[in-house]
N, C-alpha and C. Protein backbone atom coordinates (compact mmCIF):
# COMPACT_ATOMS: atom_id res chain seq x y z
N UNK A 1 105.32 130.08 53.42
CA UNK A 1 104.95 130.51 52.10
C UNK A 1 106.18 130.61 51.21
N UNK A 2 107.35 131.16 51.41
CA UNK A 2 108.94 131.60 50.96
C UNK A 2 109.09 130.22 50.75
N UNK A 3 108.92 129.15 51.93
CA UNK A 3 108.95 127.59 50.78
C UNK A 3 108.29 126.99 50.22
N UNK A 4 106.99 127.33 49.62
CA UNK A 4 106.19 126.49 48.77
C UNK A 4 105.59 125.00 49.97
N UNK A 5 105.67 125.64 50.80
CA UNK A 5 105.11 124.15 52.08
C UNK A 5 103.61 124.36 52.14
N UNK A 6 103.19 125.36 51.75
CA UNK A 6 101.31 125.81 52.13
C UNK A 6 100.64 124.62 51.24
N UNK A 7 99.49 124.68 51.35
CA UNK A 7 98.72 124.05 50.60
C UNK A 7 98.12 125.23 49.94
N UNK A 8 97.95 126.18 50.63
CA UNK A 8 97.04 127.22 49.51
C UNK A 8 98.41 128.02 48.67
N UNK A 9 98.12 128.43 47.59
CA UNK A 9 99.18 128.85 46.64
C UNK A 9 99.26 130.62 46.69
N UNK A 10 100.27 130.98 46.54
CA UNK A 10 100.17 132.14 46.85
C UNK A 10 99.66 133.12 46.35
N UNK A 11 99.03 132.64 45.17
CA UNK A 11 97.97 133.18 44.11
C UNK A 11 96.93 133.57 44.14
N UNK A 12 96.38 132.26 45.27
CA UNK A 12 94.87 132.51 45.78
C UNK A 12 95.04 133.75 47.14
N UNK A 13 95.81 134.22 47.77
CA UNK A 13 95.87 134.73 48.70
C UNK A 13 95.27 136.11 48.65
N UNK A 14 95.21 137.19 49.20
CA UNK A 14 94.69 138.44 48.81
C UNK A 14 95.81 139.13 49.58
N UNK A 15 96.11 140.35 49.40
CA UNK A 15 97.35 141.27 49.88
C UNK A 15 96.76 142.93 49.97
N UNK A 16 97.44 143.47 50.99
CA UNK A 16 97.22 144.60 51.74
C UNK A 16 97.62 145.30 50.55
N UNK A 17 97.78 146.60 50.66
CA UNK A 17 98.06 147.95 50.03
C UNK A 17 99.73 148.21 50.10
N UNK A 18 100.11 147.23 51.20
CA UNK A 18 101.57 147.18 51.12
C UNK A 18 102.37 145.87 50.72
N UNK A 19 101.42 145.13 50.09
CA UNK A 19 101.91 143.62 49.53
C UNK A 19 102.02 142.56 50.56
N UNK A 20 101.61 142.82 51.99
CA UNK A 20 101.47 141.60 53.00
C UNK A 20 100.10 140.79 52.42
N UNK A 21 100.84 139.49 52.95
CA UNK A 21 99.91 138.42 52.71
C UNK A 21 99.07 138.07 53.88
N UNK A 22 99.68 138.15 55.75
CA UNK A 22 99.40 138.15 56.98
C UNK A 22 99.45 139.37 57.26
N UNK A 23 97.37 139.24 58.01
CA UNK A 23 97.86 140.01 59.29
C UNK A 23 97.61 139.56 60.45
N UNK A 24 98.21 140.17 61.22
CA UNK A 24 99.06 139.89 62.82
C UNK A 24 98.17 140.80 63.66
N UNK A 25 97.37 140.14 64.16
CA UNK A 25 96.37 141.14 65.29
C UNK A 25 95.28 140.16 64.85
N UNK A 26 93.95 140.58 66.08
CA UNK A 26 92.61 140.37 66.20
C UNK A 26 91.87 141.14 66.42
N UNK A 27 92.13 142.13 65.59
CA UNK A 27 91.15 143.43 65.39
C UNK A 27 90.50 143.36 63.75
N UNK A 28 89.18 142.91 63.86
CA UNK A 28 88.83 142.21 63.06
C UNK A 28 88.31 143.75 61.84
N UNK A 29 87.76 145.02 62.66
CA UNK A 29 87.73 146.18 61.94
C UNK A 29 89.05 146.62 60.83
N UNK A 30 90.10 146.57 61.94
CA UNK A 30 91.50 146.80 60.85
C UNK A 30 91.86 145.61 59.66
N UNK A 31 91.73 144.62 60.26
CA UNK A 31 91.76 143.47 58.90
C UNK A 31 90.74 143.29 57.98
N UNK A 32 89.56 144.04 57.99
CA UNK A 32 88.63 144.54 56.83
C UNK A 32 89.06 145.71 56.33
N UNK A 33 89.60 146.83 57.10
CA UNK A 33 89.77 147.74 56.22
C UNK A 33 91.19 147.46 55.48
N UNK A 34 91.85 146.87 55.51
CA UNK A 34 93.11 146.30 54.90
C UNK A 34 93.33 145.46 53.87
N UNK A 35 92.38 144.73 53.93
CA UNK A 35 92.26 143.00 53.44
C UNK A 35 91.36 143.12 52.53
N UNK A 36 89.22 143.85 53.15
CA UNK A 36 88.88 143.79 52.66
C UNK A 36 88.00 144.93 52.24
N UNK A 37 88.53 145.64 51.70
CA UNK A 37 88.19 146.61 51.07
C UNK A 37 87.70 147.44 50.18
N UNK A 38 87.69 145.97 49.43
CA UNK A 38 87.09 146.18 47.82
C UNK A 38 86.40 145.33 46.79
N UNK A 39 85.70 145.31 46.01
CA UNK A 39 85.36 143.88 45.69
C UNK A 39 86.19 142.49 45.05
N UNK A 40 85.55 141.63 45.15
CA UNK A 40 86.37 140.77 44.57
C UNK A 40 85.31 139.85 43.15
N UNK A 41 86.08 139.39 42.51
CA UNK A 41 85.12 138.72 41.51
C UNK A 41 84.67 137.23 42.19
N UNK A 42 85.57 136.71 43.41
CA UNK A 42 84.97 135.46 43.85
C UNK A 42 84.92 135.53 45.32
N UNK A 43 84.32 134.92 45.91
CA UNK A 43 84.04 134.68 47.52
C UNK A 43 85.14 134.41 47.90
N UNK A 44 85.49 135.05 49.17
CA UNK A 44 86.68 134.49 49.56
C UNK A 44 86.57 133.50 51.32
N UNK A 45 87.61 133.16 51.38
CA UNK A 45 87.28 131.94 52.63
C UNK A 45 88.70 132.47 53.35
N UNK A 46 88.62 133.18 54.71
CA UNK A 46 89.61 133.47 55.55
C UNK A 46 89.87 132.25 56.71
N UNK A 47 91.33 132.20 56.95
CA UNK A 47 91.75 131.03 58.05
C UNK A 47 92.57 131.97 58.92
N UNK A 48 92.07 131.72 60.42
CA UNK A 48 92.47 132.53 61.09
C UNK A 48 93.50 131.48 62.36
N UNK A 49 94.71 131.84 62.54
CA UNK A 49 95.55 130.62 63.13
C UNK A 49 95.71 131.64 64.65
N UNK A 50 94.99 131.11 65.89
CA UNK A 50 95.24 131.48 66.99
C UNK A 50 95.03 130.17 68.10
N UNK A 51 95.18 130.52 69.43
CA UNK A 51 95.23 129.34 70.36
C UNK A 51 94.34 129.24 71.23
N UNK A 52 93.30 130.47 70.55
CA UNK A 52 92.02 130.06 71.94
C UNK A 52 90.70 129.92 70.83
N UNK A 53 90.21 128.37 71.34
CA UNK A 53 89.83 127.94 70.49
C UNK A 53 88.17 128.35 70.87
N UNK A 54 88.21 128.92 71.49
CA UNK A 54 86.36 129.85 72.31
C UNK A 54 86.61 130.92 71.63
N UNK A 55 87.31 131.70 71.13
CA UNK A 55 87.21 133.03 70.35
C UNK A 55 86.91 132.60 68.89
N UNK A 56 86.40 133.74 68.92
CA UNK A 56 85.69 134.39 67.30
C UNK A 56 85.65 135.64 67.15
N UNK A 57 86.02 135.59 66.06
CA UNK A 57 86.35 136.76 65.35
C UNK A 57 84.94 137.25 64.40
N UNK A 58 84.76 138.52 64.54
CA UNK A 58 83.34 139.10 63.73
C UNK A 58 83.21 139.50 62.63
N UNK A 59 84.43 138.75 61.90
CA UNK A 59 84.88 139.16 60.46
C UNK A 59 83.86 138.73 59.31
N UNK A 60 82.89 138.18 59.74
CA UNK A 60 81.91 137.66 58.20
C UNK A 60 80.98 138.79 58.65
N UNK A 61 81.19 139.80 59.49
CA UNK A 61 79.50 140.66 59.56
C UNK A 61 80.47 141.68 59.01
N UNK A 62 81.44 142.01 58.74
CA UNK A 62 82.14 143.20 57.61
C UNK A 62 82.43 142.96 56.18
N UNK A 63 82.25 142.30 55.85
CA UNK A 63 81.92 141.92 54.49
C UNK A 63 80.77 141.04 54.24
N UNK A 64 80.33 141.08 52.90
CA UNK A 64 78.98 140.41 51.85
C UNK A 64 80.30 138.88 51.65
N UNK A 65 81.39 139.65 51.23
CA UNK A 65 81.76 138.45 50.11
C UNK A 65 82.72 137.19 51.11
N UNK A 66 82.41 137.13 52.43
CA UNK A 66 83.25 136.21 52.98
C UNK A 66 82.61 134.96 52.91
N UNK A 67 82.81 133.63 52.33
CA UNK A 67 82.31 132.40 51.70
C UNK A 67 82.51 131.57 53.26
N UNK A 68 83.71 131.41 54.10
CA UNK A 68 83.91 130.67 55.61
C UNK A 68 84.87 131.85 56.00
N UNK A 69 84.86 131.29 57.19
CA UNK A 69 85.88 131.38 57.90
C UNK A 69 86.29 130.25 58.78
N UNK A 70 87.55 129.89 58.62
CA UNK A 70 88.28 128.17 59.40
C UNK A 70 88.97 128.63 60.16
N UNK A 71 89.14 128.29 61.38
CA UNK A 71 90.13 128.64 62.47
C UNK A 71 90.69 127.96 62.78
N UNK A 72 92.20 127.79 63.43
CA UNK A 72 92.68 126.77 63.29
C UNK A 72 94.28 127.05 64.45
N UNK A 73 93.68 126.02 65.43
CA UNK A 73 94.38 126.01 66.58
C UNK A 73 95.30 125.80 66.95
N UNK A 74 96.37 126.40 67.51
CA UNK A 74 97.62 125.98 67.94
C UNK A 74 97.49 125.05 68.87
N UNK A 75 97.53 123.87 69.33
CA UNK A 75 97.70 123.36 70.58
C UNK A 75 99.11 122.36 70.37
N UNK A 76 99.74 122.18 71.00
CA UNK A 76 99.93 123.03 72.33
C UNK A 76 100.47 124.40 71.82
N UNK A 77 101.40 125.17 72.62
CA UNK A 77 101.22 126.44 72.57
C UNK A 77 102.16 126.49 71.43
N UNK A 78 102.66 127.59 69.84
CA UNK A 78 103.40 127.19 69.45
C UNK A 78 104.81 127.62 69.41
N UNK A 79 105.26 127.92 71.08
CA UNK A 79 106.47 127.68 71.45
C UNK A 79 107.10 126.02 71.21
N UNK A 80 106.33 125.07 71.53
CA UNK A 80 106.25 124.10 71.76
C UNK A 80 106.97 123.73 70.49
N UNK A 81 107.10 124.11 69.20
CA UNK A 81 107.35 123.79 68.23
C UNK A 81 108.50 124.54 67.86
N UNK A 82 109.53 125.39 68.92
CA UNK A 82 110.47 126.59 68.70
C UNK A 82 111.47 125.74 69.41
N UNK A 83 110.69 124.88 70.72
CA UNK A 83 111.42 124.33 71.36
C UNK A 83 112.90 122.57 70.71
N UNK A 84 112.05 123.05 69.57
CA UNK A 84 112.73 121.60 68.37
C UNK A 84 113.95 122.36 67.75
N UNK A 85 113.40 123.91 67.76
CA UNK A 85 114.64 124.19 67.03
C UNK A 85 116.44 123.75 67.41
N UNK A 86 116.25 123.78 68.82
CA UNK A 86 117.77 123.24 69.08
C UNK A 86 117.30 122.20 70.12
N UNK A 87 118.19 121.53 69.91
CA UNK A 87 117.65 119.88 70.86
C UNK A 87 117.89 120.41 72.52
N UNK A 88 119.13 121.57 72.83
CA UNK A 88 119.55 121.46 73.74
C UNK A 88 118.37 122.58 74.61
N UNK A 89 117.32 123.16 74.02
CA UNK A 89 116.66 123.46 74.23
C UNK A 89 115.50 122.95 74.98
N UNK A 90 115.20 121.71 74.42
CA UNK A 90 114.38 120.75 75.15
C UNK A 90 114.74 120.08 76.34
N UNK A 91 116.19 120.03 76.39
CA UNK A 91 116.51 119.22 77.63
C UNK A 91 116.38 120.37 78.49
N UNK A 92 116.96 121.65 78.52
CA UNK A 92 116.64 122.39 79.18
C UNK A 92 115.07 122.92 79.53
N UNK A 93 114.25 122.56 78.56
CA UNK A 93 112.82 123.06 79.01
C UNK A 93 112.64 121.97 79.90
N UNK A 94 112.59 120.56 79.80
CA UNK A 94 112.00 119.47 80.84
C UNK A 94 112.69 119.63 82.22
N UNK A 95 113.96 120.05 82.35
CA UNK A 95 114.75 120.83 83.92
C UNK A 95 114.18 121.97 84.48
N UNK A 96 113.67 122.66 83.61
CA UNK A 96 113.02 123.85 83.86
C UNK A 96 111.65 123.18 84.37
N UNK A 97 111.02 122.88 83.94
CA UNK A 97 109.66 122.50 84.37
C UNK A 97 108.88 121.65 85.29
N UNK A 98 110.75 120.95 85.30
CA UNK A 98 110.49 119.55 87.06
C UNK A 98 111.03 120.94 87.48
N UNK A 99 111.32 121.91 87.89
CA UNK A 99 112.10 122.65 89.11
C UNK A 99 110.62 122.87 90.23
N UNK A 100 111.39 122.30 91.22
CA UNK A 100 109.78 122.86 92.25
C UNK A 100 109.17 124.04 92.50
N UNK A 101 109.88 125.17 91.98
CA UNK A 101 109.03 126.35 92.50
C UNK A 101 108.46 126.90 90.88
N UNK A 102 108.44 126.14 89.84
CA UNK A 102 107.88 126.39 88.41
C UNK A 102 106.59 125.92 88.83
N UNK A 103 105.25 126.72 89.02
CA UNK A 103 104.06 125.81 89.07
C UNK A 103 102.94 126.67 87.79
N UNK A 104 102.20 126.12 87.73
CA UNK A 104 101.19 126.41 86.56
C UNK A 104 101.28 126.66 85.41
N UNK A 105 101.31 128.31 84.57
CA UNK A 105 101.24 128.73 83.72
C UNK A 105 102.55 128.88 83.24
N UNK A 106 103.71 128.99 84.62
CA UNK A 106 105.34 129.12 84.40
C UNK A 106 105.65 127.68 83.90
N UNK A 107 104.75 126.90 84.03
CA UNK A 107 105.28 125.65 83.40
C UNK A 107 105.86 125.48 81.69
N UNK A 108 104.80 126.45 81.18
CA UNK A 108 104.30 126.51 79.93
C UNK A 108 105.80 126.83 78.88
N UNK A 109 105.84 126.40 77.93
CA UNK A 109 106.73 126.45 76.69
C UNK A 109 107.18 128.21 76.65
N UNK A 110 106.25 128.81 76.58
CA UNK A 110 106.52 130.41 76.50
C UNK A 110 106.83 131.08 77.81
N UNK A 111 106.88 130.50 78.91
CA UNK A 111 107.13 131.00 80.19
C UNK A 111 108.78 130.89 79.94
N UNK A 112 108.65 129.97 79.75
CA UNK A 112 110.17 129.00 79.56
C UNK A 112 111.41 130.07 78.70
N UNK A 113 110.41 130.51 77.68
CA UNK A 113 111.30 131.61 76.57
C UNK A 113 111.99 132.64 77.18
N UNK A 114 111.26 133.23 78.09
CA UNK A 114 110.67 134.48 78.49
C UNK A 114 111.45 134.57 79.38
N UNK A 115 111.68 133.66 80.74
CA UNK A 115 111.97 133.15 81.79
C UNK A 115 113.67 134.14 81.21
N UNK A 116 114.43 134.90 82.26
CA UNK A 116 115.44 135.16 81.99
C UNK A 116 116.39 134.13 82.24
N UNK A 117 117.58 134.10 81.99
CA UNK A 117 118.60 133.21 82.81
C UNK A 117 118.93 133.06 83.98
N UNK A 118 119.54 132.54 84.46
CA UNK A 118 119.38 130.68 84.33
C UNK A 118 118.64 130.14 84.09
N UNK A 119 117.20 130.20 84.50
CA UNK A 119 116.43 129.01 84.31
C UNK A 119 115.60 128.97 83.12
N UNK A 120 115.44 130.09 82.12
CA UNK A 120 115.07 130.07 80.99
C UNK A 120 116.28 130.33 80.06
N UNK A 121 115.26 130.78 78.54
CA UNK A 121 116.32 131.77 77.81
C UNK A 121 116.48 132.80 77.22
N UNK A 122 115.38 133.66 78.34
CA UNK A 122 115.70 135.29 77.65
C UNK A 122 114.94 135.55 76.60
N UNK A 123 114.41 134.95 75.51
CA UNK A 123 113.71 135.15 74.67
C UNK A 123 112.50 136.02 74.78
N UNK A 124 112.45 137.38 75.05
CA UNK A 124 111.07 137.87 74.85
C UNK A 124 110.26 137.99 73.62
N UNK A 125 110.66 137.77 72.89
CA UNK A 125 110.68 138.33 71.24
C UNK A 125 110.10 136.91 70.53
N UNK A 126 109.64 135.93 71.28
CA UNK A 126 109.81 134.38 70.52
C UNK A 126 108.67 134.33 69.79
N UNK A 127 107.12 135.70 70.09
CA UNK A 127 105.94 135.05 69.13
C UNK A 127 106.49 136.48 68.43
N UNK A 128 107.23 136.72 68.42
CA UNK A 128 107.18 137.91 67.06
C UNK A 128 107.17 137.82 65.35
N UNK A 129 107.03 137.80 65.01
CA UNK A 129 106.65 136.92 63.43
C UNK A 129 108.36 137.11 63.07
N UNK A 130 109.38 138.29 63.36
CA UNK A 130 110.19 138.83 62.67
C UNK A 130 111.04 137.34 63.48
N UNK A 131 111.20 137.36 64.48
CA UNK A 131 112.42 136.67 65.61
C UNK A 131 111.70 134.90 65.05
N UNK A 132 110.26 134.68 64.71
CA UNK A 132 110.03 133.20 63.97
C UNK A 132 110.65 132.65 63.15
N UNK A 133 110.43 133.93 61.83
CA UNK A 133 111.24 133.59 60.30
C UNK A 133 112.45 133.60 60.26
N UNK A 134 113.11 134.05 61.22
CA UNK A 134 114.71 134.49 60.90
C UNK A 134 115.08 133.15 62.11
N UNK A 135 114.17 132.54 62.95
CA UNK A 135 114.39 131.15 63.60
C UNK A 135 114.54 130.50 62.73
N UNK A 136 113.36 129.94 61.43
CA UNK A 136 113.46 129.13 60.64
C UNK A 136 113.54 129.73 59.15
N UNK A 137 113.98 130.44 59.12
CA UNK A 137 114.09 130.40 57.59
C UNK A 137 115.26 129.86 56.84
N UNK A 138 115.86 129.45 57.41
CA UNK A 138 117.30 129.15 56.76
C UNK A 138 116.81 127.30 56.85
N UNK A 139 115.76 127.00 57.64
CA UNK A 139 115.36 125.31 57.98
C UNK A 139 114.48 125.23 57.71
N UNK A 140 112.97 125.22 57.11
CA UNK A 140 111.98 125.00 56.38
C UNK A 140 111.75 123.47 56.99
N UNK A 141 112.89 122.78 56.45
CA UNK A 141 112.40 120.81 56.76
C UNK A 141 112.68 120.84 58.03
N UNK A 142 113.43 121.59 58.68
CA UNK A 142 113.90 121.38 60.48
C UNK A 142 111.94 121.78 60.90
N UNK A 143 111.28 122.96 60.56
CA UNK A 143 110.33 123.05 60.66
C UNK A 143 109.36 122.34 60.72
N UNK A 144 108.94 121.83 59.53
CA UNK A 144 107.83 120.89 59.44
C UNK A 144 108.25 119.55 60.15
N UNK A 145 109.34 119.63 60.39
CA UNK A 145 109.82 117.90 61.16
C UNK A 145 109.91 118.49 62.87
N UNK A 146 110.04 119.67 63.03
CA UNK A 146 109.50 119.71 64.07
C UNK A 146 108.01 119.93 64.55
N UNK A 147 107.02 120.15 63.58
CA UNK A 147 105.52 120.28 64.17
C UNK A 147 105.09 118.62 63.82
N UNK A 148 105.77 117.65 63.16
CA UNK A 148 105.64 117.01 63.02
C UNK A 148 106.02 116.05 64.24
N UNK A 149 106.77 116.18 64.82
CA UNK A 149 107.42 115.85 66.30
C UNK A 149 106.25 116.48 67.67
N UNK A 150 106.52 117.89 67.49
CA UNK A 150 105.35 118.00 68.53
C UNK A 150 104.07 117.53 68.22
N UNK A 151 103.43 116.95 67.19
CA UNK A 151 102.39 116.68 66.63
C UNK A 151 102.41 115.16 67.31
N UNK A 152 103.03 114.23 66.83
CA UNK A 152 103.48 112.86 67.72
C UNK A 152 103.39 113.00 69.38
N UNK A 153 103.55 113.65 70.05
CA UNK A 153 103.61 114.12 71.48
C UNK A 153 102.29 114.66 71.51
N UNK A 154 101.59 115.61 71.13
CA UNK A 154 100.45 115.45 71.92
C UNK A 154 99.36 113.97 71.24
N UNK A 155 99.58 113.73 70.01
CA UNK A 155 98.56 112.52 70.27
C UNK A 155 99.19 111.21 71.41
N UNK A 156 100.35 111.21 71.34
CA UNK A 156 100.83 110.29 72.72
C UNK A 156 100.30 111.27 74.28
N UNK A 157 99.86 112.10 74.23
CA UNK A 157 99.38 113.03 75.87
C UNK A 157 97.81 113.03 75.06
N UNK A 158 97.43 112.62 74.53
CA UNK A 158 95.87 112.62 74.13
C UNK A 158 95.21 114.24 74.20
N UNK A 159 96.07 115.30 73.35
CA UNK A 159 95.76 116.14 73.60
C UNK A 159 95.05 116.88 72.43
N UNK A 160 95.31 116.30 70.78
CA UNK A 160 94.03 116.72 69.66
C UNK A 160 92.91 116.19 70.05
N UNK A 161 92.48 117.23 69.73
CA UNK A 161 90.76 117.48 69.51
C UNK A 161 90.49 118.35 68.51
N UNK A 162 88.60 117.61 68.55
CA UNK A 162 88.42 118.32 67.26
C UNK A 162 87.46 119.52 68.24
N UNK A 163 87.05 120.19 67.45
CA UNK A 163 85.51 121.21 68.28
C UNK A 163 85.02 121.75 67.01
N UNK A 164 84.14 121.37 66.52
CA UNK A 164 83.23 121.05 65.23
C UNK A 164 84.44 121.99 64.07
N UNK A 165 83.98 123.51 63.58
CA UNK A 165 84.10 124.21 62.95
C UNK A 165 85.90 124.00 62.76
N UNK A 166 86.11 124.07 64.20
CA UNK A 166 87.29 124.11 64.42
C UNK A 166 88.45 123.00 64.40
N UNK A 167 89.27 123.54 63.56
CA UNK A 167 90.49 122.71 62.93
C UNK A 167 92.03 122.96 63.52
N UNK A 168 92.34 122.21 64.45
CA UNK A 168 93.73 122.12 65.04
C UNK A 168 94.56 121.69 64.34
N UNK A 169 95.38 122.50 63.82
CA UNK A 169 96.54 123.40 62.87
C UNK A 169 97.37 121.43 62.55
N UNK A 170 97.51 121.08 63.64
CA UNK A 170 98.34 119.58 63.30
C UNK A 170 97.75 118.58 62.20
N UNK A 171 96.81 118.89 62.32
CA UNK A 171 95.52 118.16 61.59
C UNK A 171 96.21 118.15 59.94
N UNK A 172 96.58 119.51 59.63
CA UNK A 172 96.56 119.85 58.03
C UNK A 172 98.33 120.55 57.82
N UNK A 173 99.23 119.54 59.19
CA UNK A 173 100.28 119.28 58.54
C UNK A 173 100.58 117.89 58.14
């Protein structure tokens, strides 16, 4: 949003009681009493960005005035897209992930963060919104050229899909 990269303008957005534009949780009670609270003169249409694409959120039965709701999927996970931030990062995730005793879920981009040293990098903090922006805020184009990169990789692993309602986040970069 701080770079003008959205498609929606920051105009149309609606804001908390403390001037946030996001909220961060899936507690769909607290993001009505926050968000929506009061009337509005036009319908509004919420987009909700998470990675499990079987959840739903019960946010149109707390308000009259919700027009959609679009959800819109991370795949792959979006460590996957943290992992661009430094190149030397990636070589180290693909060592990490041939290692033979890494099997399943430790395979995963966020295992990898998490993973202390040596074989990761310590990162517990990597989906925190605060430890994201202060990743990229100083790189905006390193950003979008990296979802744009992981975006290239999964259609080479045949991994977009659509699932009707539902809109995978690569789609509408």
């Amino acid at each position: 949003m701080e770079n003008d990269l959205l498609i929606i303008g920051r105009d149309s957005l609606i804001e908390n009681a403390d001037g946030d534009y996001v909220y961060e949780g899936l507690n769909a009670k607290r993001y009505a009493s926050e968000f929506l609270s009061h009337e509005f003169e036009e319908n509004i249409r919420i987009f909700v960005l998470m990675d499990d694409p079987d959840r739903k959120l019960p946010i149109s039965k707390l308000s009259k005035q919700i027009e959609s709701i679009n959800y819109y999927i991370t795949r792959e996970e979006i460590e996957a897209i943290h992992l661009h931030y430094d190149r030397e990062w990636l070589v180290r995730y693909e060592k990490y992930k041939n290692k033979p005793y890494i099997k399943g879920k430790k395979k995963k981009p966020s295992a990898f963060f998490r993973e202390k040293k040596p074989d990761g990098l310590g990162i517990a903090s990597i989906k925190k919104y605060d430890h994201v922006f202060q990743l990229w805020a100083d790189d905006p184009g390193g950003l979008v050229q990296a979802i744009q990169e992981v975006k290239v990789e999964m259609q080479r692993k045949h991994s977009l899909r659509g699932l009707g309602r539902i809109i995978f986040i690569w789609l509408i970069c």
